[in-house]
N, C-alpha and C. Protein backbone atom coordinates (compact mmCIF):
# COMPACT_ATOMS: atom_id res chain seq x y z
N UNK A 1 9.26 -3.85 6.49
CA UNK A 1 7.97 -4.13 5.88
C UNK A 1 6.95 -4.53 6.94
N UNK A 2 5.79 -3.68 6.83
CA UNK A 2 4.84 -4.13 7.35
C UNK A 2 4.15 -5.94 7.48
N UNK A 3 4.16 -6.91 7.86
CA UNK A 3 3.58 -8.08 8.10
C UNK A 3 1.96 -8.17 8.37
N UNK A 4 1.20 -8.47 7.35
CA UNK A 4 0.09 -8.40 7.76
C UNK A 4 -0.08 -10.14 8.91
N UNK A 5 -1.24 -10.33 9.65
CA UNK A 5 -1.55 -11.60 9.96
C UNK A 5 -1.55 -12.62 9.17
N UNK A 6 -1.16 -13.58 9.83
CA UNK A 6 -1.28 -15.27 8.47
C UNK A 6 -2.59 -15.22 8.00
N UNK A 7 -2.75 -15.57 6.65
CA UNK A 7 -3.78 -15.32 5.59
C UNK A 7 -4.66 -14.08 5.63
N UNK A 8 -3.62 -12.99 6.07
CA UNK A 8 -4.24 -11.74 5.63
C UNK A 8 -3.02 -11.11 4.74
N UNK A 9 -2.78 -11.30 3.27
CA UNK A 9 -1.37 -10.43 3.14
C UNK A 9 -1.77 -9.91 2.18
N UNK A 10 -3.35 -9.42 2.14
CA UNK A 10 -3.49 -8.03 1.00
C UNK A 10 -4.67 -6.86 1.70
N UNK A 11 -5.02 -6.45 1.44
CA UNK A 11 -6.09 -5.61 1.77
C UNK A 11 -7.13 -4.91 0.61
N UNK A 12 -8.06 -5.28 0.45
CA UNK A 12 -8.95 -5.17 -0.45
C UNK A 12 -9.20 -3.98 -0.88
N UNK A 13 -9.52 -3.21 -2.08
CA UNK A 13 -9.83 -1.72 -2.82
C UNK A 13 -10.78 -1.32 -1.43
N UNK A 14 -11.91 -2.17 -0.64
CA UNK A 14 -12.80 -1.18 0.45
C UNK A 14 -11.91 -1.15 1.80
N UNK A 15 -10.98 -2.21 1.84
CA UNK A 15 -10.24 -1.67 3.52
C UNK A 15 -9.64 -0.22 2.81
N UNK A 16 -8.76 -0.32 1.35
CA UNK A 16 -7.72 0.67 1.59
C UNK A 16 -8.73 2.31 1.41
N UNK A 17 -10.21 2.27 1.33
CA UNK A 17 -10.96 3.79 1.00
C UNK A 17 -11.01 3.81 2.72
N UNK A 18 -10.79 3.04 3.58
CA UNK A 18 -11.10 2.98 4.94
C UNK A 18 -9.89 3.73 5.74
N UNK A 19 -8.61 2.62 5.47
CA UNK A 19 -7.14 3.14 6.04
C UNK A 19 -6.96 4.65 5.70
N UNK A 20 -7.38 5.28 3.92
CA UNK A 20 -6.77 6.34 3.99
C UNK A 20 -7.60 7.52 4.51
N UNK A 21 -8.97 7.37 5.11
CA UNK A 21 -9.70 8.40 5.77
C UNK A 21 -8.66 8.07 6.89
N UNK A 22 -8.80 6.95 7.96
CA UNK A 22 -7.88 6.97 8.81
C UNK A 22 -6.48 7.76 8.69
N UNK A 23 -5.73 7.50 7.97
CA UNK A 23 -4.27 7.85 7.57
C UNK A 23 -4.62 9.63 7.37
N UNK A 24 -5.43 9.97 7.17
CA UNK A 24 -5.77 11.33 6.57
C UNK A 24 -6.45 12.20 8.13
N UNK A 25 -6.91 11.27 8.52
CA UNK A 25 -7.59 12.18 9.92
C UNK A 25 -6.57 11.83 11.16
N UNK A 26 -5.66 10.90 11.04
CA UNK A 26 -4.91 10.85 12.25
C UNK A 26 -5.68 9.67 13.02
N UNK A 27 -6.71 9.97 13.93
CA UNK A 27 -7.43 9.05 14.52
C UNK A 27 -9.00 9.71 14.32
N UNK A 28 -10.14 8.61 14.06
CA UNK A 28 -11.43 8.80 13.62
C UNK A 28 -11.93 8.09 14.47
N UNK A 29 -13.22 8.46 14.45
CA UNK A 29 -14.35 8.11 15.24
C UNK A 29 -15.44 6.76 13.60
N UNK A 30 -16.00 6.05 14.54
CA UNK A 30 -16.15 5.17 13.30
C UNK A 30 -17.63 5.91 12.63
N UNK A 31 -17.88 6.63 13.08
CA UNK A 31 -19.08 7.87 12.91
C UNK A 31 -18.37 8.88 11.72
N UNK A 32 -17.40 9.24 12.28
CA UNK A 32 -16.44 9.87 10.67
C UNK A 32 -16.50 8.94 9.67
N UNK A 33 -15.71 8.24 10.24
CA UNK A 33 -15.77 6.70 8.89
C UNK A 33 -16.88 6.67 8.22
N UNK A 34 -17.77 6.88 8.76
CA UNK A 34 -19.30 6.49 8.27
C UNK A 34 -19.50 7.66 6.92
N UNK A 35 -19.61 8.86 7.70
CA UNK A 35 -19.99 9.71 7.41
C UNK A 35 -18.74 10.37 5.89
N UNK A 36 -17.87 9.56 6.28
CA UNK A 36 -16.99 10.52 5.18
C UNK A 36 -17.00 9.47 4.07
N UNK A 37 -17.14 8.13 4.79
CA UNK A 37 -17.38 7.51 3.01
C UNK A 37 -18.90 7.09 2.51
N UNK A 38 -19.76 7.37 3.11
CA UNK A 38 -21.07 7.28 2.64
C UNK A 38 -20.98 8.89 1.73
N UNK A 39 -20.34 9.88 1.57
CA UNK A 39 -20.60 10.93 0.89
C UNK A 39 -19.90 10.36 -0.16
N UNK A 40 -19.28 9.49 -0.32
CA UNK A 40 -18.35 8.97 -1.70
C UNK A 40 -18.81 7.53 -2.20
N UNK A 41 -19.37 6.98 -1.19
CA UNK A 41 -19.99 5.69 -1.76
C UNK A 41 -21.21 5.04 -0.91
N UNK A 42 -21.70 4.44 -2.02
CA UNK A 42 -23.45 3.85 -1.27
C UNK A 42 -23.34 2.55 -0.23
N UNK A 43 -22.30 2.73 0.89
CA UNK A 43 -22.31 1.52 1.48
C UNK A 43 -23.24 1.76 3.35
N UNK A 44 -23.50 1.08 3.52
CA UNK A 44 -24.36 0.77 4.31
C UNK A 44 -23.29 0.89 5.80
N UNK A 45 -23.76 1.58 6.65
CA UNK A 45 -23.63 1.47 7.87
C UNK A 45 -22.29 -0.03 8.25
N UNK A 46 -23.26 -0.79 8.36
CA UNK A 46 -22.84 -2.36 8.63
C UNK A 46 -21.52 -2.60 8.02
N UNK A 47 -21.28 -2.18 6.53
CA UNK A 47 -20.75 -2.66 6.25
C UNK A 47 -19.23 -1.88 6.25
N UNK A 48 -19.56 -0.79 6.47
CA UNK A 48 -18.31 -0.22 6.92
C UNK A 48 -17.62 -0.73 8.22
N UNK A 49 -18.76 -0.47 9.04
CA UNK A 49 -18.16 -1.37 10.75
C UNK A 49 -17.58 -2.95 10.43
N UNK A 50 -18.05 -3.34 9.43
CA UNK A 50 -17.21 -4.79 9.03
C UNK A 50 -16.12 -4.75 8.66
N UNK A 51 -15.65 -3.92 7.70
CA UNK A 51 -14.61 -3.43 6.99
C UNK A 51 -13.29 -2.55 8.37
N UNK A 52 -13.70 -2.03 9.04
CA UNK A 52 -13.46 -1.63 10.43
C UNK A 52 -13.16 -3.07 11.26
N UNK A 53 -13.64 -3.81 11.79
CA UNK A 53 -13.23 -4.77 11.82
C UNK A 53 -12.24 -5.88 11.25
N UNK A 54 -12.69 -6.02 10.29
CA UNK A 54 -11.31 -6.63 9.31
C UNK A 54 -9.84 -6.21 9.66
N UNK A 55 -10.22 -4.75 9.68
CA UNK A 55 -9.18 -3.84 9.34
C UNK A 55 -8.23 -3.94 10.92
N UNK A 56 -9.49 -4.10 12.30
CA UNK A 56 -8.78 -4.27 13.40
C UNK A 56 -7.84 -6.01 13.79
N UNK A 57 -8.47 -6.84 12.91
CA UNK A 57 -8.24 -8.12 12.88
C UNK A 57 -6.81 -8.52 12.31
N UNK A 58 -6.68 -7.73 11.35
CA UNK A 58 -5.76 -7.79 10.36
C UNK A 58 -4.48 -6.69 11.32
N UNK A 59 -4.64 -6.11 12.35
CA UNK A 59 -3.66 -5.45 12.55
C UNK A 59 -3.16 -3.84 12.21
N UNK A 60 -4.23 -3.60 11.42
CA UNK A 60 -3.58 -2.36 10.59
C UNK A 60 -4.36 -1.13 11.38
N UNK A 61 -5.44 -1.35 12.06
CA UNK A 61 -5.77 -0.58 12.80
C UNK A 61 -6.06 -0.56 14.31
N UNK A 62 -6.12 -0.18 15.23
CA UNK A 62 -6.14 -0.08 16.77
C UNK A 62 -7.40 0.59 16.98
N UNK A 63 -8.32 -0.17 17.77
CA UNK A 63 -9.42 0.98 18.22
C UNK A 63 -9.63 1.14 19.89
N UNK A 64 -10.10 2.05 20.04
CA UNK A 64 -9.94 2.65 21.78
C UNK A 64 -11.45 3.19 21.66
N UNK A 65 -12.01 2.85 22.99
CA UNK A 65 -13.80 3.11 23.29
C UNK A 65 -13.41 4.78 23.89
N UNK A 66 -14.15 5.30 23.46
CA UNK A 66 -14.33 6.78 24.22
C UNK A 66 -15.86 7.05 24.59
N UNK A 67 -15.92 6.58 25.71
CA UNK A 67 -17.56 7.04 25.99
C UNK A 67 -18.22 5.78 25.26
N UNK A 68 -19.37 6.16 24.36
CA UNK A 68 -19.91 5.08 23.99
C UNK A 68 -19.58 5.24 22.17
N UNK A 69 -18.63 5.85 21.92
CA UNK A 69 -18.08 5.75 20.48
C UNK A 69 -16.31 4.93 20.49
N UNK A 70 -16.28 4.51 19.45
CA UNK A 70 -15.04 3.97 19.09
C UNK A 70 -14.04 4.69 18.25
N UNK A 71 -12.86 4.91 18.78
CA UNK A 71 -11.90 5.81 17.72
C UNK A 71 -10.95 5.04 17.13
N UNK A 72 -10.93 4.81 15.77
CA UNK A 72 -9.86 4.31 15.04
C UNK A 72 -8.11 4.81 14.89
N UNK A 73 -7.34 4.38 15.43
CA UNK A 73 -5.78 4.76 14.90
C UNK A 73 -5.25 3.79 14.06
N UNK A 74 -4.76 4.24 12.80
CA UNK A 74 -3.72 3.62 11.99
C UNK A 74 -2.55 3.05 13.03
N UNK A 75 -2.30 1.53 12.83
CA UNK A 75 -1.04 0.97 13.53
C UNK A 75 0.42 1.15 12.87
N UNK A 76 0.07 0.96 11.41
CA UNK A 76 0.90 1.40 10.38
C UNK A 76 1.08 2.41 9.74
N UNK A 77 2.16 2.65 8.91
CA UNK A 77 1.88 3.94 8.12
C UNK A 77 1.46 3.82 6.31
N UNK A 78 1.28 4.89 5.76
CA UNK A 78 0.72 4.61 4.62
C UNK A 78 2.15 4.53 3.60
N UNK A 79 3.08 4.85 4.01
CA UNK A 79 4.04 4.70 3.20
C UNK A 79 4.21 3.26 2.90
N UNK A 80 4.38 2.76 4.46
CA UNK A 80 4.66 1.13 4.57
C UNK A 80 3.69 0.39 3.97
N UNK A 81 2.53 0.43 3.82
CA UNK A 81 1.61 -0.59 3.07
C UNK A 81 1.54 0.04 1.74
N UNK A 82 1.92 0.87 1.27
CA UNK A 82 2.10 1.24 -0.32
C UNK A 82 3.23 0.20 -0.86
N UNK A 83 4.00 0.66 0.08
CA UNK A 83 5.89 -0.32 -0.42
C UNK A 83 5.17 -1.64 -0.39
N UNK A 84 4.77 -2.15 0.64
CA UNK A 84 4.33 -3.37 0.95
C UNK A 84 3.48 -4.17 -0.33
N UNK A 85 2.40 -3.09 -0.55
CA UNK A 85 1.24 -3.72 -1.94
C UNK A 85 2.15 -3.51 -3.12
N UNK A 86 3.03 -2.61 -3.15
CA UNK A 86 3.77 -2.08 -4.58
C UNK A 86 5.06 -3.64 -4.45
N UNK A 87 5.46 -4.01 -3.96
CA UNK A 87 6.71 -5.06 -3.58
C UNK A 87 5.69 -6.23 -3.83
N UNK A 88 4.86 -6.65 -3.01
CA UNK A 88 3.91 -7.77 -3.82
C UNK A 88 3.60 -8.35 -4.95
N UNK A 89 3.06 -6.95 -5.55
CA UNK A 89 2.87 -6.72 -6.96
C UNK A 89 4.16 -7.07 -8.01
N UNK A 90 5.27 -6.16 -7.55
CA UNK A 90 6.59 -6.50 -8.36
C UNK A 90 7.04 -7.62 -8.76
N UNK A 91 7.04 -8.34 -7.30
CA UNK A 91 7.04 -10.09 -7.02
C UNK A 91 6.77 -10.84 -7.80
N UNK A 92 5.63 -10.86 -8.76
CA UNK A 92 4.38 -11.42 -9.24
C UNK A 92 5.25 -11.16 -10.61
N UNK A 93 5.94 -10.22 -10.86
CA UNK A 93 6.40 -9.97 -12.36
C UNK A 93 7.96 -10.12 -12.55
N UNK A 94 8.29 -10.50 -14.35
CA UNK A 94 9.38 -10.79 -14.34
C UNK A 94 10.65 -10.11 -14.48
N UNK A 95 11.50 -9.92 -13.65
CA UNK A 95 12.63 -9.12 -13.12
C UNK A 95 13.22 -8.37 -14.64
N UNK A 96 13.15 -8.75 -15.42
CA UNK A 96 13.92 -8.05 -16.73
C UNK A 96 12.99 -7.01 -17.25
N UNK A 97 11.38 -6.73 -16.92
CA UNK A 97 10.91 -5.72 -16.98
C UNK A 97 10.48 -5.00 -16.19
N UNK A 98 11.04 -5.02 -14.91
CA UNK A 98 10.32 -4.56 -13.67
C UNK A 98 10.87 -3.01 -13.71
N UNK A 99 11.79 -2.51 -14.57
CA UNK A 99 12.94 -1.27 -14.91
C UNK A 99 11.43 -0.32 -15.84
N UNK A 100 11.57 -0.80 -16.72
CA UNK A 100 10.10 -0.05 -17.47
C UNK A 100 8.98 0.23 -16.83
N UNK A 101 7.82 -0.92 -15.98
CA UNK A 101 7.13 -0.75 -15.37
C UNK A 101 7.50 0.37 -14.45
N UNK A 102 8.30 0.27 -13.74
CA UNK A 102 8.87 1.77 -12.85
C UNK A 102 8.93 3.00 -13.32
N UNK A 103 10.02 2.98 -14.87
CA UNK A 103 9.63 4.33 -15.66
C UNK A 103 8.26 4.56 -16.17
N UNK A 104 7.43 3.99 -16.14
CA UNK A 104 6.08 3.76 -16.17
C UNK A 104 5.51 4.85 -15.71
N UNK A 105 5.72 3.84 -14.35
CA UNK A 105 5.07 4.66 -12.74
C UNK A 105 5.50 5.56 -12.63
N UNK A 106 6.94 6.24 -12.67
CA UNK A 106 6.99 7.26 -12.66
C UNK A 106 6.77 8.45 -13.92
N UNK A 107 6.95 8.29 -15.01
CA UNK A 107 6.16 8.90 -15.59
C UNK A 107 5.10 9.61 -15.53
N UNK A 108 4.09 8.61 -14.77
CA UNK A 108 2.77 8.93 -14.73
C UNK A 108 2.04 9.54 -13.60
N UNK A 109 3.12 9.24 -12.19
CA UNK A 109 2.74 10.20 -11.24
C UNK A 109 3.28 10.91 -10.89
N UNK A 110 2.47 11.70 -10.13
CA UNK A 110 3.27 13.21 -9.44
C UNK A 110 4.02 12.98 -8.26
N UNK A 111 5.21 13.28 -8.69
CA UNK A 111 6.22 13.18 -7.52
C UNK A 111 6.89 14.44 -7.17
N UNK A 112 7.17 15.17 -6.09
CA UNK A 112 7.67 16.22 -5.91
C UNK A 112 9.33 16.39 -5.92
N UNK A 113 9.77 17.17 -5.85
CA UNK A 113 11.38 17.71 -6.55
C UNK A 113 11.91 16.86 -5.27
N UNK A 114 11.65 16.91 -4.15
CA UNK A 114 12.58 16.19 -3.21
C UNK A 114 12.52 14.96 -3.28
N UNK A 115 11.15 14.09 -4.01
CA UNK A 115 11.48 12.74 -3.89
C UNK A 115 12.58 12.48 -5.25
N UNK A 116 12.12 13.38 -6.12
CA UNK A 116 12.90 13.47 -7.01
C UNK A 116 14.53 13.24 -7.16
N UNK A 117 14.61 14.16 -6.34
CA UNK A 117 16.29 14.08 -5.57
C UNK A 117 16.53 12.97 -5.08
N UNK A 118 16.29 12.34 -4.30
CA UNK A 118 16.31 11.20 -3.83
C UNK A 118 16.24 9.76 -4.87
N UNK A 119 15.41 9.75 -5.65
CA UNK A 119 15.73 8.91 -6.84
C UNK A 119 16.68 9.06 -7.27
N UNK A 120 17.17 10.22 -8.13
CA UNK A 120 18.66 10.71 -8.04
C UNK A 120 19.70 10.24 -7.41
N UNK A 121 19.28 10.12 -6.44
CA UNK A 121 20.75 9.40 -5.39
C UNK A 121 20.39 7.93 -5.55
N UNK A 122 19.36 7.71 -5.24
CA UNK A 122 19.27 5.94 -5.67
C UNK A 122 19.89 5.54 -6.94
N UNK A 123 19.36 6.16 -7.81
CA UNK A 123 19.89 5.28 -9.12
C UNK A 123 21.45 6.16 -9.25
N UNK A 124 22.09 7.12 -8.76
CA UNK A 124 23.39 7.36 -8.91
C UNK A 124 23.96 5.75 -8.09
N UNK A 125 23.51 5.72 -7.18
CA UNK A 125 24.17 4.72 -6.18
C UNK A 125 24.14 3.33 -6.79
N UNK A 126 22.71 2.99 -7.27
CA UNK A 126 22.58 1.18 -8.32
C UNK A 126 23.17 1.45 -9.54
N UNK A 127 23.57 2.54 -10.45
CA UNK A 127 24.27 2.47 -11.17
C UNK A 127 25.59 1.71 -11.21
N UNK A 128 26.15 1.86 -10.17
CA UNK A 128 27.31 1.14 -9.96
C UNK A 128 27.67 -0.11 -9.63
N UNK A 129 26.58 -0.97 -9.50
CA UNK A 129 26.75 -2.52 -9.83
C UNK A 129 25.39 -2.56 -10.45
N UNK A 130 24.97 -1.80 -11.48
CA UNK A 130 23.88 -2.41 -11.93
C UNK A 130 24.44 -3.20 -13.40
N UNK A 131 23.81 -4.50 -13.94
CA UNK A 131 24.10 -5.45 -14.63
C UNK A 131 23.80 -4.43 -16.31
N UNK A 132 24.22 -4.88 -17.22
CA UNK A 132 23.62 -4.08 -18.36
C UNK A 132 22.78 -4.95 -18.61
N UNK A 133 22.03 -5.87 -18.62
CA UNK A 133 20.76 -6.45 -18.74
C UNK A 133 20.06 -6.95 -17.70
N UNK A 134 19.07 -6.88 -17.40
CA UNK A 134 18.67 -7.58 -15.83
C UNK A 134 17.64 -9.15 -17.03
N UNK A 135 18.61 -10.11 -16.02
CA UNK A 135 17.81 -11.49 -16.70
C UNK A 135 16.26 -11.51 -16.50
N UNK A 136 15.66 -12.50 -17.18
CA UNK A 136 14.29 -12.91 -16.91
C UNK A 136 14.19 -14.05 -15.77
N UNK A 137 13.57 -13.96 -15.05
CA UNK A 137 13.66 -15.00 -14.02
C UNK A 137 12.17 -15.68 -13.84
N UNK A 138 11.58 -15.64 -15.08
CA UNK A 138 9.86 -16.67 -15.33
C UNK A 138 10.34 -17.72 -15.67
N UNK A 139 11.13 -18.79 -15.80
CA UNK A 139 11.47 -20.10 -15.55
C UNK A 139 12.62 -20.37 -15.02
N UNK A 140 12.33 -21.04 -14.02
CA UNK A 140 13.60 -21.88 -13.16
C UNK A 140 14.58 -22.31 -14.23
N UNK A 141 15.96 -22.15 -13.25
CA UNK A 141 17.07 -22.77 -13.95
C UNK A 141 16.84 -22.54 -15.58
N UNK A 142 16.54 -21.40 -15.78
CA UNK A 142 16.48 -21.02 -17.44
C UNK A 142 16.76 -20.18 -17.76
N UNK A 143 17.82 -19.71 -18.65
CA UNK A 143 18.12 -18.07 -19.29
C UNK A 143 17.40 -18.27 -20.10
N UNK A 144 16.32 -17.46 -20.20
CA UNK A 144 15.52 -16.64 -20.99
C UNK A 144 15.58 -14.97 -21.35
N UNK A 145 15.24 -15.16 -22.18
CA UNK A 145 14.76 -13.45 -22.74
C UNK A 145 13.25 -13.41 -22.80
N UNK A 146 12.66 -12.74 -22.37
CA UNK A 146 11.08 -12.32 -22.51
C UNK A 146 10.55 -11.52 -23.51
C-alpha cells in the first residue's frame, strides 16, 4: 500500500482529476495539466499549480524543470491509490456487509474477462476458510447482527 505523508491520507475529488491526466499521459508538462483540465473544468490557472503542488507535497507526484517548464511524473501507480482509497473506505464499514457492497461494485462496473478470471481464483481460494457468516464488528466486544 501506498503511504501517503502524515496528515495527508486522502486526496481530494480535484488532486484525483489531476493524478489521472498524469497517470494517463505518463509524464506532463504543467501546461498540459492546464490545458487538459481547463477544457473539462472552469478552474483557474493558479489553482491547478496549487493542486500540483499539494500533489508534489503529498508524494504522489515528482516534478523535474525542463528548460523553463515543469514536467509532472506519477510516483505511484493508479492501481495502488484506488486499493488504497477503496481499503479506507471499507475500513469505515461494518465487516458483515462489506460481501454485498462488493457484489455491488461489481455488478456495476466494467470489468474485463481476465480480471474476471482472477476473481475466480480469489474467491475459489477464500472459499475455503471462508466463515458462513462474517460477524458485525460496529461494537467492541459485542456479537451483533446488523
Amino acid at each position: 500500500m501506498v503511504k501517503l505523508q502524515e496528515n495527508e491520507s486522502t486526496i481530494s475529488d480535484s488532486e484525483w482529476e489531476i493524478m489521472r491526466i498524469v497517470w494517463t499521459l505518463k509524464h506532463a508538462s504543467s501546461t498540459q495539466v492546464i490545458e487538459e483540465l481547463q477544457a473539462k473544468k472552469n478552474w483557474t490557472e493558479s489553482t491547478i499549480k496549487t493542486l500540483l503542488r499539494r500533489l508534489v507535497k503529498k508524494g504522489l507526484i515528482a516534478t523535474k524543470k525542463d528548460g523553463r517548464r515543469f514536467i509532472y511524473t506519477a510516483t505511484v501507480s493508479q492501481t495502488q491509490i484506488m486499493i488504497e482509497a477503496a481499503q479506507e473506505r471499507l475500513n469505515r464499514m461494518c465487516d458483515m456487509h462489506k460481501g454485498e457492497v462488493i457484489l455491488k461494485l461489481l455488478s456495476d462496473s466494467p470489468i474485463s474477462k481476465k480480471d474476471l478470471a482472477q476473481m475466480k481464483e480469489v474467491i475459489t481460494e477464500k472459499e475455503k476458510d471462508a466463515p458462513e457468516k462474517v460477524p458485525c464488528n460496529c461494537l467492541p466486544d459485542k456479537a451483533h447482527l446488523c
